[in-house]
PDB file of N, CA and C in Angstrom:
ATOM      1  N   UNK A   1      -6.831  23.445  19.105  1.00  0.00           N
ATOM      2  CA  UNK A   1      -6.028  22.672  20.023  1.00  0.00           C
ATOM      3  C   UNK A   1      -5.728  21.301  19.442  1.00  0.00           C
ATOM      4  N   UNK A   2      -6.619  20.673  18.892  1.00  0.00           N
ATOM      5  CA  UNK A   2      -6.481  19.749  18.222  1.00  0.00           C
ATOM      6  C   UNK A   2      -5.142  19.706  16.795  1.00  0.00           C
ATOM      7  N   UNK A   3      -5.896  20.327  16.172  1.00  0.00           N
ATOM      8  CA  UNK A   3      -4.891  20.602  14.836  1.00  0.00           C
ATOM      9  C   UNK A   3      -3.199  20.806  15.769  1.00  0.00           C
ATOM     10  N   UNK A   4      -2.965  21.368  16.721  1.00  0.00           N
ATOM     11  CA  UNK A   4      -1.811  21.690  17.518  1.00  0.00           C
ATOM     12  C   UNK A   4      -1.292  20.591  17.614  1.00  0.00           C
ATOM     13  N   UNK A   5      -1.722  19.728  18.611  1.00  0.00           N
ATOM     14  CA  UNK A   5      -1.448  17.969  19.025  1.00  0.00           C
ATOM     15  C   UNK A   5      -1.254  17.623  17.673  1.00  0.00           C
ATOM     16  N   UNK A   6      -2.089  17.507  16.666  1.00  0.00           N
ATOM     17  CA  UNK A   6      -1.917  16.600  15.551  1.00  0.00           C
ATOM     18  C   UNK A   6      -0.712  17.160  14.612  1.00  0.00           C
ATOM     19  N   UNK A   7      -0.330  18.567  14.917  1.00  0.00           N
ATOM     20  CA  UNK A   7       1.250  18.971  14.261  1.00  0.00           C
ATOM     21  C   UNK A   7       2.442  18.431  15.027  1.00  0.00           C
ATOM     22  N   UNK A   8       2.241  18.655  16.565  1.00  0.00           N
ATOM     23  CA  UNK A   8       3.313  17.914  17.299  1.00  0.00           C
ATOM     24  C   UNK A   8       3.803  16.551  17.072  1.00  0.00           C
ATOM     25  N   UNK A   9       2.409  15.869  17.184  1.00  0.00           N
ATOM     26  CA  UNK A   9       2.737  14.173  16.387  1.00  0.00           C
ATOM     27  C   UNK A   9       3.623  13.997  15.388  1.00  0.00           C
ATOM     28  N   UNK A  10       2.453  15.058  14.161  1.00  0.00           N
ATOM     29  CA  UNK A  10       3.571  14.925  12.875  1.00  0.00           C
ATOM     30  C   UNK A  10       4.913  15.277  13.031  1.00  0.00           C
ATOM     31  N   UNK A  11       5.245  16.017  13.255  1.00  0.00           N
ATOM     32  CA  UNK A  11       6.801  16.771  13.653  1.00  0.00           C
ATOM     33  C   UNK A  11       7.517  15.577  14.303  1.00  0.00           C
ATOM     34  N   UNK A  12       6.817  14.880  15.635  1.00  0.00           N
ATOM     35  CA  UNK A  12       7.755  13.849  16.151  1.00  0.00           C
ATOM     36  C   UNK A  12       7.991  13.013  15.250  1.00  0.00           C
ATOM     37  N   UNK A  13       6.802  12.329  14.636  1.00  0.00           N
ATOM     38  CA  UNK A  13       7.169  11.200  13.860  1.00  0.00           C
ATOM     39  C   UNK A  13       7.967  11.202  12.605  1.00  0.00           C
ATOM     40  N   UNK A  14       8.549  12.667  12.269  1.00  0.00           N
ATOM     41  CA  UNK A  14       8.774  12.624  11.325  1.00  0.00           C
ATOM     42  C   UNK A  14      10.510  13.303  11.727  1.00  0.00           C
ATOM     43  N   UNK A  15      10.832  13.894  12.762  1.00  0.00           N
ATOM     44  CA  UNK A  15      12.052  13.305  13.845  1.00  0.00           C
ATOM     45  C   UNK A  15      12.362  12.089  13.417  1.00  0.00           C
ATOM     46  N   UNK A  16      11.570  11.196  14.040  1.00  0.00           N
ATOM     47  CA  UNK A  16      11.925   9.780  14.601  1.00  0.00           C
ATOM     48  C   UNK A  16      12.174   9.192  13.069  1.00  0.00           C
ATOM     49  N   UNK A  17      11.601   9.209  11.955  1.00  0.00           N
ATOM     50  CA  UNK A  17      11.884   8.295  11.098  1.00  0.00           C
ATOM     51  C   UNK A  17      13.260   9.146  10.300  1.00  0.00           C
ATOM     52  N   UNK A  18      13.528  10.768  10.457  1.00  0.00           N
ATOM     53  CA  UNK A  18      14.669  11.201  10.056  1.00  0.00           C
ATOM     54  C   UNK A  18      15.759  10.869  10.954  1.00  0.00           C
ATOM     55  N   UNK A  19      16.010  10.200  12.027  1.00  0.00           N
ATOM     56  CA  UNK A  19      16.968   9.601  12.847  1.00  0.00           C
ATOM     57  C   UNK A  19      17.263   8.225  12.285  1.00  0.00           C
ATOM     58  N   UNK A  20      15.708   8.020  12.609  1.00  0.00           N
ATOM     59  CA  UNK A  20      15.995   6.494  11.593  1.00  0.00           C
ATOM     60  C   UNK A  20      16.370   6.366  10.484  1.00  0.00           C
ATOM     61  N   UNK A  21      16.381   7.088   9.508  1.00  0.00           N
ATOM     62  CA  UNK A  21      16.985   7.231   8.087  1.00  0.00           C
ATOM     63  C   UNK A  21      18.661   7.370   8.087  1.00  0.00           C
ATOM     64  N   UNK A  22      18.673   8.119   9.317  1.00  0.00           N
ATOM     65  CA  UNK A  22      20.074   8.613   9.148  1.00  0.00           C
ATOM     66  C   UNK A  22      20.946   7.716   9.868  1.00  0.00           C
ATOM     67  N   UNK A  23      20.441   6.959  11.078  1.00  0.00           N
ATOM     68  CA  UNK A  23      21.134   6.251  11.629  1.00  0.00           C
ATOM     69  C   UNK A  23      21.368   4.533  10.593  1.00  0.00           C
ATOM     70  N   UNK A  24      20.266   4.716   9.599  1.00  0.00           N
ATOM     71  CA  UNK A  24      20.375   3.004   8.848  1.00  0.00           C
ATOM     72  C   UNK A  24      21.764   3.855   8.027  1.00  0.00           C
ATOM     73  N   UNK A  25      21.857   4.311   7.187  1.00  0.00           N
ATOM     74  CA  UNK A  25      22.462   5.363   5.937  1.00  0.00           C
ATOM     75  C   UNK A  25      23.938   5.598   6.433  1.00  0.00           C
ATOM     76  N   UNK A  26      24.138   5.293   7.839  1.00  0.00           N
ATOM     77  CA  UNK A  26      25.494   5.341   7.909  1.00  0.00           C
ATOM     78  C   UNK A  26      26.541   4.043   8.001  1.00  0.00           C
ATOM     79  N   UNK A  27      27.612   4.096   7.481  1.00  0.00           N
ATOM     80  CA  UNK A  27      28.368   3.254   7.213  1.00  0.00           C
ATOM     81  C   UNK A  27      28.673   2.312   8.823  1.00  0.00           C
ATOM     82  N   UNK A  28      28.960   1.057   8.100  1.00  0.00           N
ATOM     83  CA  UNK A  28      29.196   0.079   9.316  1.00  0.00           C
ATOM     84  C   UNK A  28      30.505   0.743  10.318  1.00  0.00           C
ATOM     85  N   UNK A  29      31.074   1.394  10.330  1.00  0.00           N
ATOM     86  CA  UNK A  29      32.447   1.642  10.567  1.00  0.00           C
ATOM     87  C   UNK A  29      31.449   3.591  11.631  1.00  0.00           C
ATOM     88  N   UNK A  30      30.684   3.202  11.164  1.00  0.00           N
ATOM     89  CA  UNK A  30      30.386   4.627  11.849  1.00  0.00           C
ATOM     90  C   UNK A  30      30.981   4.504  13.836  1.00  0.00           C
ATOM     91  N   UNK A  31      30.869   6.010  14.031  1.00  0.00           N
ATOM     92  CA  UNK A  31      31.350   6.220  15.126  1.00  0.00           C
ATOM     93  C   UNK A  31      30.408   5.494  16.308  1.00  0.00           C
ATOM     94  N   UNK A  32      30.395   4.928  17.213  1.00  0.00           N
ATOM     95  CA  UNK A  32      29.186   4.442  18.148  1.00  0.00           C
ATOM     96  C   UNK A  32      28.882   5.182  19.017  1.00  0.00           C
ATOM     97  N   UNK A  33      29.489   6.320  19.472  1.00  0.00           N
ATOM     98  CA  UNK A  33      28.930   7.408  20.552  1.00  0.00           C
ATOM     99  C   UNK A  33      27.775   8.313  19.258  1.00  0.00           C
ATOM    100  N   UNK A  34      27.888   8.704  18.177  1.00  0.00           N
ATOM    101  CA  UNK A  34      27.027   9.305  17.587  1.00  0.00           C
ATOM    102  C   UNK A  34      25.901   8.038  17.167  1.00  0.00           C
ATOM    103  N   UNK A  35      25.897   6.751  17.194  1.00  0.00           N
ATOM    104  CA  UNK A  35      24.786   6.145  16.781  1.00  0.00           C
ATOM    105  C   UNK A  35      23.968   6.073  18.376  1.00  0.00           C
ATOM    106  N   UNK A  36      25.074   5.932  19.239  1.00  0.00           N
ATOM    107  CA  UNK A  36      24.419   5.952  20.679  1.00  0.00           C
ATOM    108  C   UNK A  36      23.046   7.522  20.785  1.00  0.00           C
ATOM    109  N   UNK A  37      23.808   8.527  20.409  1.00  0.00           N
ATOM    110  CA  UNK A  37      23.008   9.693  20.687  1.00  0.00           C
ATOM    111  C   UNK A  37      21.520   9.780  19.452  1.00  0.00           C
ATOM    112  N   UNK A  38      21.488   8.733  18.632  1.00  0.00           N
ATOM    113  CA  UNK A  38      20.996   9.057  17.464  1.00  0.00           C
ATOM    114  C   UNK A  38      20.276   7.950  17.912  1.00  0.00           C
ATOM    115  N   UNK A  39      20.050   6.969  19.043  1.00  0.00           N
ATOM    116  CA  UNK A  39      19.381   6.420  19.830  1.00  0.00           C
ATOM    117  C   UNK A  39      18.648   7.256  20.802  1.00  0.00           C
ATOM    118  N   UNK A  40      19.518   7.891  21.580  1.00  0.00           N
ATOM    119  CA  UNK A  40      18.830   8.907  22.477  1.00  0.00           C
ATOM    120  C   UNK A  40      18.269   9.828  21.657  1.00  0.00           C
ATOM    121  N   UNK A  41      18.046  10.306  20.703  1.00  0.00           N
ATOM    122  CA  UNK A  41      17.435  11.244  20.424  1.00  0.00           C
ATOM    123  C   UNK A  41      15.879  10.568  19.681  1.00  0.00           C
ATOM    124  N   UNK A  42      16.026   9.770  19.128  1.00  0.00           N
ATOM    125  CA  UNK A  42      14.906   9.021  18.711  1.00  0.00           C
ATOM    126  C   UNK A  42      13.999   7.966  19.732  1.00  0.00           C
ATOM    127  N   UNK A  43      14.600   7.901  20.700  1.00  0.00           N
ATOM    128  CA  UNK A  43      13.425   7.145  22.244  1.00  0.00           C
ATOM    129  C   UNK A  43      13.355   9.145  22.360  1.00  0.00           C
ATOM    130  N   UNK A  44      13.692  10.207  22.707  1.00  0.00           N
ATOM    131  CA  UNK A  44      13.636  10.526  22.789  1.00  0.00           C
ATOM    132  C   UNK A  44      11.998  11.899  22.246  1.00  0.00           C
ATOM    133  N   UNK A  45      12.604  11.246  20.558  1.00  0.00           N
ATOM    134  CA  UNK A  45      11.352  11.997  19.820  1.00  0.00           C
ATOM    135  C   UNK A  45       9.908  10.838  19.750  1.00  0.00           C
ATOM    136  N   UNK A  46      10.568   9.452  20.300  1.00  0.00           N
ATOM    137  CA  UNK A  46       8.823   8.915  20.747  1.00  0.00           C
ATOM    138  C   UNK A  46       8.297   9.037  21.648  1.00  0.00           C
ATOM    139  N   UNK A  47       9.139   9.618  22.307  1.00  0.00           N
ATOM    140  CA  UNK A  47       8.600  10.212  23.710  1.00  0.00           C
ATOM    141  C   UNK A  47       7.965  11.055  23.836  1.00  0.00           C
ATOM    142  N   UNK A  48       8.532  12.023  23.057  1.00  0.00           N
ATOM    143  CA  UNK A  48       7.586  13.304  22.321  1.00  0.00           C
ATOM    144  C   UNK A  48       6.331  12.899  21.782  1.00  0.00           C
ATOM    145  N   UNK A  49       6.096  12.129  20.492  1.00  0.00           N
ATOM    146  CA  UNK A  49       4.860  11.456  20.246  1.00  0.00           C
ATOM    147  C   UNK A  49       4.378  11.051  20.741  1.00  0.00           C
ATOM    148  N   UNK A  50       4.618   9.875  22.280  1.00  0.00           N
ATOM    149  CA  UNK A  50       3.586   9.706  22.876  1.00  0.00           C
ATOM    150  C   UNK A  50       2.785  10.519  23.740  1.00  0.00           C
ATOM    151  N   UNK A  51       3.550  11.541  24.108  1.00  0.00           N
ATOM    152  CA  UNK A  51       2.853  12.522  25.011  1.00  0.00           C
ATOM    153  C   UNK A  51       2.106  13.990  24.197  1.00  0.00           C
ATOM    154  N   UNK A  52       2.015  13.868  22.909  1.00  0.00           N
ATOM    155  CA  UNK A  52       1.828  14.383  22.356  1.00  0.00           C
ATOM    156  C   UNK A  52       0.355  13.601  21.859  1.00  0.00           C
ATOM    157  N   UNK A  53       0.265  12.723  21.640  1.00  0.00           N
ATOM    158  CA  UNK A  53      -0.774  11.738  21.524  1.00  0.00           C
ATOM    159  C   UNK A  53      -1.884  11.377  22.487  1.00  0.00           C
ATOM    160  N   UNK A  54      -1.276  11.500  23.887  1.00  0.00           N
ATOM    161  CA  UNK A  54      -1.827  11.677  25.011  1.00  0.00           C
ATOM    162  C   UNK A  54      -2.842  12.828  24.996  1.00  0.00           C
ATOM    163  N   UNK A  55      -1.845  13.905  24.544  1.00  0.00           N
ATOM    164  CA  UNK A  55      -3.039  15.482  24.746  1.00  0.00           C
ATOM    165  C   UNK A  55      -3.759  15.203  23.746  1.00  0.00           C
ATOM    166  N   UNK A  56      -3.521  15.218  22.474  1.00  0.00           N
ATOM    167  CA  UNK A  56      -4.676  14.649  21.870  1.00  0.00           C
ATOM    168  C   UNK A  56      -5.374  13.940  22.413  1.00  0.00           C
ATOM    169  N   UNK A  57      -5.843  12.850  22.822  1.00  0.00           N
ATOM    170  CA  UNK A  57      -6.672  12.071  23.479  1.00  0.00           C
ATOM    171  C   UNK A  57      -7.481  12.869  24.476  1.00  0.00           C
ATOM    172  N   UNK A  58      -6.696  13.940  25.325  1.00  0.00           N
ATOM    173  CA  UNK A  58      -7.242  14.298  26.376  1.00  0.00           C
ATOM    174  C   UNK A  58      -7.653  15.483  26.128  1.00  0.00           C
ATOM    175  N   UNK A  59      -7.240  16.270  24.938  1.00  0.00           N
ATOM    176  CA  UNK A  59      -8.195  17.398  24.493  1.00  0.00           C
ATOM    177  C   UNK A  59      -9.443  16.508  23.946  1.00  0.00           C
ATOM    178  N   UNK A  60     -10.042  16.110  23.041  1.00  0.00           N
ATOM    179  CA  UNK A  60     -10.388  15.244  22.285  1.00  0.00           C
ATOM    180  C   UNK A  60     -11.809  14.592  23.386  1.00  0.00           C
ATOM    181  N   UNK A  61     -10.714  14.218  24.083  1.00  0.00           N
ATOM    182  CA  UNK A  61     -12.067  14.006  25.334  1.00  0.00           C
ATOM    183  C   UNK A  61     -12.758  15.037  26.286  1.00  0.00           C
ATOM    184  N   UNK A  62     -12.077  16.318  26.490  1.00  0.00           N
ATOM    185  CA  UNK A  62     -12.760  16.800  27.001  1.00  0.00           C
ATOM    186  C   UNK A  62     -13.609  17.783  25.588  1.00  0.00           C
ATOM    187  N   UNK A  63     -13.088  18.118  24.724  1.00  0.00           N
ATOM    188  CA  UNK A  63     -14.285  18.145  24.079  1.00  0.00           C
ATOM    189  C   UNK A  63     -15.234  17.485  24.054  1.00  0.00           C
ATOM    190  N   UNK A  64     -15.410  16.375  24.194  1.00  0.00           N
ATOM    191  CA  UNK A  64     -16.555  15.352  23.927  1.00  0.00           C
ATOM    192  C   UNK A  64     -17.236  15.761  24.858  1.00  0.00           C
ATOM    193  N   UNK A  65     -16.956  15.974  26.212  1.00  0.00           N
ATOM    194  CA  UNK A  65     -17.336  16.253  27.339  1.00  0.00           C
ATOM    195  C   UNK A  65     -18.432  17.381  27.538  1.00  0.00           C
ATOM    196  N   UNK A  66     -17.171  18.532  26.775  1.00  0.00           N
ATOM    197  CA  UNK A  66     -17.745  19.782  26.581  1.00  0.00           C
ATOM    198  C   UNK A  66     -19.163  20.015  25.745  1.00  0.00           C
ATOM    199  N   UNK A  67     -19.103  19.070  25.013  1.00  0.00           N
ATOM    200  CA  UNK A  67     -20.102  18.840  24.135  1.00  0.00           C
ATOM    201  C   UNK A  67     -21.243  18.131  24.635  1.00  0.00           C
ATOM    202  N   UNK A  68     -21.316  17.383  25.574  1.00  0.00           N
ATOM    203  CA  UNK A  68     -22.400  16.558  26.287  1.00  0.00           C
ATOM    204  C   UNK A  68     -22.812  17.535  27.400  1.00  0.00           C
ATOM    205  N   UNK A  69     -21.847  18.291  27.971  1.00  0.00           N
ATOM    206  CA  UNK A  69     -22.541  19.487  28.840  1.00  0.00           C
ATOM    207  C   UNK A  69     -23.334  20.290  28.024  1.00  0.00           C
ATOM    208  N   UNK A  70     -22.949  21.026  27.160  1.00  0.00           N
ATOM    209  CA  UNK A  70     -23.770  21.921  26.158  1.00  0.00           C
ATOM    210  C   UNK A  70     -25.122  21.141  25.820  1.00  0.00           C
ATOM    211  N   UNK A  71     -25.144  19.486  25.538  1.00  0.00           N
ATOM    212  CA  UNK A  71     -26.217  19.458  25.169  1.00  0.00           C
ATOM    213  C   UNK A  71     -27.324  18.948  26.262  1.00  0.00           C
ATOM    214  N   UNK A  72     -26.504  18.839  27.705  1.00  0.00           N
ATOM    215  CA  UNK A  72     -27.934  18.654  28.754  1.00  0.00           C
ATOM    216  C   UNK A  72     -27.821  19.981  29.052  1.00  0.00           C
ATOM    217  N   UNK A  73     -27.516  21.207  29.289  1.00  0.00           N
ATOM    218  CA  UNK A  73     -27.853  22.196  29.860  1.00  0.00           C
ATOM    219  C   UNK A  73     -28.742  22.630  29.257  1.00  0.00           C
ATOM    220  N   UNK A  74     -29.788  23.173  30.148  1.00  0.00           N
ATOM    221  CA  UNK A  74     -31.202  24.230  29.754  1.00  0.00           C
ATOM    222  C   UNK A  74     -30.834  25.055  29.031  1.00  0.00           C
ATOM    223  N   UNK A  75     -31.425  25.580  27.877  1.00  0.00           N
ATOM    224  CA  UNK A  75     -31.485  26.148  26.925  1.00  0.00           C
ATOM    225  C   UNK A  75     -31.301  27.698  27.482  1.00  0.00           C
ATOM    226  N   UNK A  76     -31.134  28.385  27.359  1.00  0.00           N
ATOM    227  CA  UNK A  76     -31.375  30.103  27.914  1.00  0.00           C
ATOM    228  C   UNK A  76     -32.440  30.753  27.397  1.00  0.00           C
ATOM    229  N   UNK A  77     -33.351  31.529  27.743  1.00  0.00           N
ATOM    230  CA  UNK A  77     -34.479  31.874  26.778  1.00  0.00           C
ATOM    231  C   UNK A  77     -34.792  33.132  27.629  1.00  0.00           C
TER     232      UNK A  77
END
């Protein structure tokens, strides 16, 4: 689950800086409805990362969790 979250991240962030590449790379004269959308799409893919970052955090913690239950519960014998 982890490794999952931590591909989503990568994938966004790597969206977001290919928007950003593409939106610096175009000429001053470029069209402004496509730099507009090349805005929306990049708030868009940090949006993705942050909520993607989130589950990380919140898988992450309940493992921890999971892991502090396992280690007060009585042993089975």
């Amino acid at each position: 689950m982890t490794s999952e979250a931590l591909r989503k991240i990568l994938v966004a962030g790597a969206a977001v800086a290919a928007l950003s590449f593409t939106a610096a790379c175009k000429p001053k004269a470029a069209d402004e409805a496509a730099s507009s959308e090349a805005a929306v799409a990049a708030s868009a893919a940090t949006d993705a990362s942050v909520a993607a970052a989130s589950a990380a955090e919140a898988a992450s913690s309940a493992a921890s969790d999971a892991s502090a239950a396992m280690s007060a519960a009585p042993a089975n014998k």
